[in-house]
Every structure is written in C-alpha cells, then in structure tokens.
Protein backbone atom coordinates (compact mmCIF):
# COMPACT_ATOMS: atom_id res chain seq x y z
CA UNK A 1 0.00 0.00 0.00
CA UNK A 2 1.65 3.24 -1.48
CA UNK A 3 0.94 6.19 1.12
CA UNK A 4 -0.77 9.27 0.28
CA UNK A 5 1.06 12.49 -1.67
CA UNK A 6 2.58 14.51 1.27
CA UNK A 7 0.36 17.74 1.69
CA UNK A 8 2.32 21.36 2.26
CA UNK A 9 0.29 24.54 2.76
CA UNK A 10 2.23 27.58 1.54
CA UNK A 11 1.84 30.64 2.61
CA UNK A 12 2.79 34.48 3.03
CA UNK A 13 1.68 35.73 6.15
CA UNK A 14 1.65 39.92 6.89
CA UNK A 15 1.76 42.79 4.76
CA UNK A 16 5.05 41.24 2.69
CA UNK A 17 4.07 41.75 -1.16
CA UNK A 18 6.94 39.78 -2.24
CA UNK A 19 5.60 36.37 -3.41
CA UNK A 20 8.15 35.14 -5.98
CA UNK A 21 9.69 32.69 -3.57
CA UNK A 22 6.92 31.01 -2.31
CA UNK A 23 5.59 30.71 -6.08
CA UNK A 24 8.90 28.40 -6.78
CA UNK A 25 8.44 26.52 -3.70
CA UNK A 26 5.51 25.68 -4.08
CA UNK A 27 5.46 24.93 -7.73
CA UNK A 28 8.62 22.90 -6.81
CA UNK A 29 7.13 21.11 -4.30
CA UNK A 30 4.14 20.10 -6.69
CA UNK A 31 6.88 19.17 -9.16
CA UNK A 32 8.34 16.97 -6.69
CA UNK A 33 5.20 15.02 -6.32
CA UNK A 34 3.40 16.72 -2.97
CA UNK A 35 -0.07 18.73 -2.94
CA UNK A 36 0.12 21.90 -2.49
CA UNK A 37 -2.15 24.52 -1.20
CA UNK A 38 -0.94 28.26 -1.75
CA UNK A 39 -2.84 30.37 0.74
CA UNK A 40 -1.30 33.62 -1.09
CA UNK A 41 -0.67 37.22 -0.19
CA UNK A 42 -1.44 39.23 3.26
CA UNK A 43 -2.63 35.87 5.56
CA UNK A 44 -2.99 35.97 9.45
CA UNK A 45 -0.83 33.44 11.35
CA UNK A 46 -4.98 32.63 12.49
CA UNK A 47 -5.69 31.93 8.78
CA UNK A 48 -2.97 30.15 8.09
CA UNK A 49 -3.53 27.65 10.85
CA UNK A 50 -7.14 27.33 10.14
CA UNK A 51 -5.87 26.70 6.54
CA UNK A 52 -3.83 24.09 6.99
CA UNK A 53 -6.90 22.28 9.73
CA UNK A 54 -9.15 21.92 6.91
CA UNK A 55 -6.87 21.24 4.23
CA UNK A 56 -5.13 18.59 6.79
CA UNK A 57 -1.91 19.50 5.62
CA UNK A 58 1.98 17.53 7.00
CA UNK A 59 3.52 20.44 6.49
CA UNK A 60 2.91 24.52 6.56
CA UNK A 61 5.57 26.70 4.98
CA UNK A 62 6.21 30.18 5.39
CA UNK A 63 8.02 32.47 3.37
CA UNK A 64 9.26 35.58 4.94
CA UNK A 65 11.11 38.55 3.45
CA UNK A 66 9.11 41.70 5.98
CA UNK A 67 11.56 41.30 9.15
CA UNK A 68 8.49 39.97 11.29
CA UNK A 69 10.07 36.28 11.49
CA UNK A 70 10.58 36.45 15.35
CA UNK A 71 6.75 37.70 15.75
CA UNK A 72 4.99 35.50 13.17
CA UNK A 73 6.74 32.14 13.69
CA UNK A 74 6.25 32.39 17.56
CA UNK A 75 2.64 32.75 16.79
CA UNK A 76 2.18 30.78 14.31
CA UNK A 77 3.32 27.92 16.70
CA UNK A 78 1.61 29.07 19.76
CA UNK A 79 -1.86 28.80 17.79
CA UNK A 80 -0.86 25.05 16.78
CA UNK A 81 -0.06 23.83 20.38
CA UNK A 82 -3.23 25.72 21.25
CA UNK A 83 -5.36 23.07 18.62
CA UNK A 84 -3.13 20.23 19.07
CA UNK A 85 -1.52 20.16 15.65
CA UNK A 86 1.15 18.69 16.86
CA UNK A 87 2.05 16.03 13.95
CA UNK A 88 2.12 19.13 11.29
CA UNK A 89 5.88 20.44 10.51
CA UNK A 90 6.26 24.33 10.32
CA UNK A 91 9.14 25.39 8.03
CA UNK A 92 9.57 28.03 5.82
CA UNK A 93 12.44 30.29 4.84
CA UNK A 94 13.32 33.61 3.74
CA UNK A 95 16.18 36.56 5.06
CA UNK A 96 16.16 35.28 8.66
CA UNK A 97 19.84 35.70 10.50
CA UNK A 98 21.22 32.70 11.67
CA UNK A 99 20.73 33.53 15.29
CA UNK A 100 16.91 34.14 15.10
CA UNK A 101 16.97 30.68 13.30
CA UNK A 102 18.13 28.96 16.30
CA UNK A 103 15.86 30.54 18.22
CA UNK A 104 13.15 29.61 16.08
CA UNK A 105 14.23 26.29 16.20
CA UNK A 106 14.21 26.31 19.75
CA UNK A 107 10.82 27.28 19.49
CA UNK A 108 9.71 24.16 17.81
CA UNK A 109 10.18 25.40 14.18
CA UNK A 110 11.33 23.15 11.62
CA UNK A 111 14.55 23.50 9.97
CA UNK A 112 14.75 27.04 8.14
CA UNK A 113 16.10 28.02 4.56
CA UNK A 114 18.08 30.81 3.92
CA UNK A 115 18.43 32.52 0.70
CA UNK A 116 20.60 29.96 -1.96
CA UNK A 117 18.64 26.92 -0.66
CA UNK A 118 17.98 24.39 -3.11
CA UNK A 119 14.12 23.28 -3.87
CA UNK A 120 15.64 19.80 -3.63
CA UNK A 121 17.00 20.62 -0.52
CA UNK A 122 13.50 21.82 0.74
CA UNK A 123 11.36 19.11 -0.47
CA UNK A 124 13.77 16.67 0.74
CA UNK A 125 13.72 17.98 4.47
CA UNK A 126 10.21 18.01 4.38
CA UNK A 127 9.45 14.49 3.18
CA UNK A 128 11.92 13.13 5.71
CA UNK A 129 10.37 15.06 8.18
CA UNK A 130 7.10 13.33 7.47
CA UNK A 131 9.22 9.96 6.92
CA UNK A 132 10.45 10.17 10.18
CA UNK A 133 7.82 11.79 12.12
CA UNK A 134 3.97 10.62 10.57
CA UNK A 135 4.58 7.43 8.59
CA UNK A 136 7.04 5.20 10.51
C-alpha cells in the first residue's frame, strides 16, 4: 500500500508583497510530487492555521522577506499547540539571521532556509520530516 502524496500549505503571512519565492516553492514542491495549497498574499498566522486544519496539511511553509520572522513564527506555533496540531511540521524560509533561526528552532520550528537553498533541498527535508515523524 503506497501512502498518500505529502500535503504542504504555503503561505505568506503579513503585509510582505513579495511572493516570488513562495511561487517556486511551491510549484517545486508540486513538481516533486506533494499537494500543495498556496494560501497567497497578506494571511494571518490565524488563517494560516485554520488553513492548513481543513486542508489537513503535514507540512505549513512560510516564506518571509518583511523582518516579522521572530513575531509570526512564535505565533504561528503558539496557535498550533493551542489546537493540538502537533504532527504538522512548520518550516519556511526567507532573510532570517542565523541567530533568530536557532531561536526559532528552539521554538519548535522546523529546519529554516536561507536565501541559496535548493528546492531539492526543501522538499527533501520536508518528506523526511514526514518519513520520520507521521509514517514510521
């Protein structure tokens, strides 16, 4: 029995116009054989979570280019402790300094991608992640 096509919400959350990124991820991510839901432009950390509860998503990421990384992440995982989505991986990537990115991580966010990071890189992480952490 084959298991289902991982599913990956995509998203921009905030007032960050700059969408380019999370286009190529996500079309990469299709490419590479997951469904993908792109939420688009200007979402709420609260939409984005509701989002990825009805779409029943294994992974949410978030592209960020605005700065707000250390305010949206944070809240992003304090609303999916709050309804229990705790088998869903939140990743994402964008200009984030190193340091923030261990704190992140700290945080419970997933591994983060800077600038430079491969799509194979990303889609790889991610279906190990749900390799090692919903299907075993």
């Amino acid at each position: 029995m084959t298991n289902p096509p991982i599913r990956v919400l995509v998203a921009k959350v905030g007032l960050d116009g700059h969408d380019r990124g999370a286009k190529v991820i996500a079309s990469s991510l299709r490419d590479a054989g997951m469904e993908v839901i792109y939420t688009g432009l200007r979402q709420t950390p609260e939409m984005v979570v509701n989002a990825a509860l009805q779409e029943d998503v294994d992974a949410i990421g978030i592209s960020i280019l605005s700065g707000a990384h250390m305010t949206v992440f944070p809240k992003l995982i304090n609303l999916m402790k709050e309804k229990m989505m705790t088998g869903i991986l939140l990743t994402g990537g964008g200009i984030i300094p190193e340091e923030d990115m261990r704190a992140l991580q700290a945080m419970g966010v997933g591994k983060l991608f800077a600038p430079g990071a491969t799509t194979t890189d990303i889609a790889e992480y991610i279906r190990q992640w749900v390799s090692d952490n919903k299907r075993s």
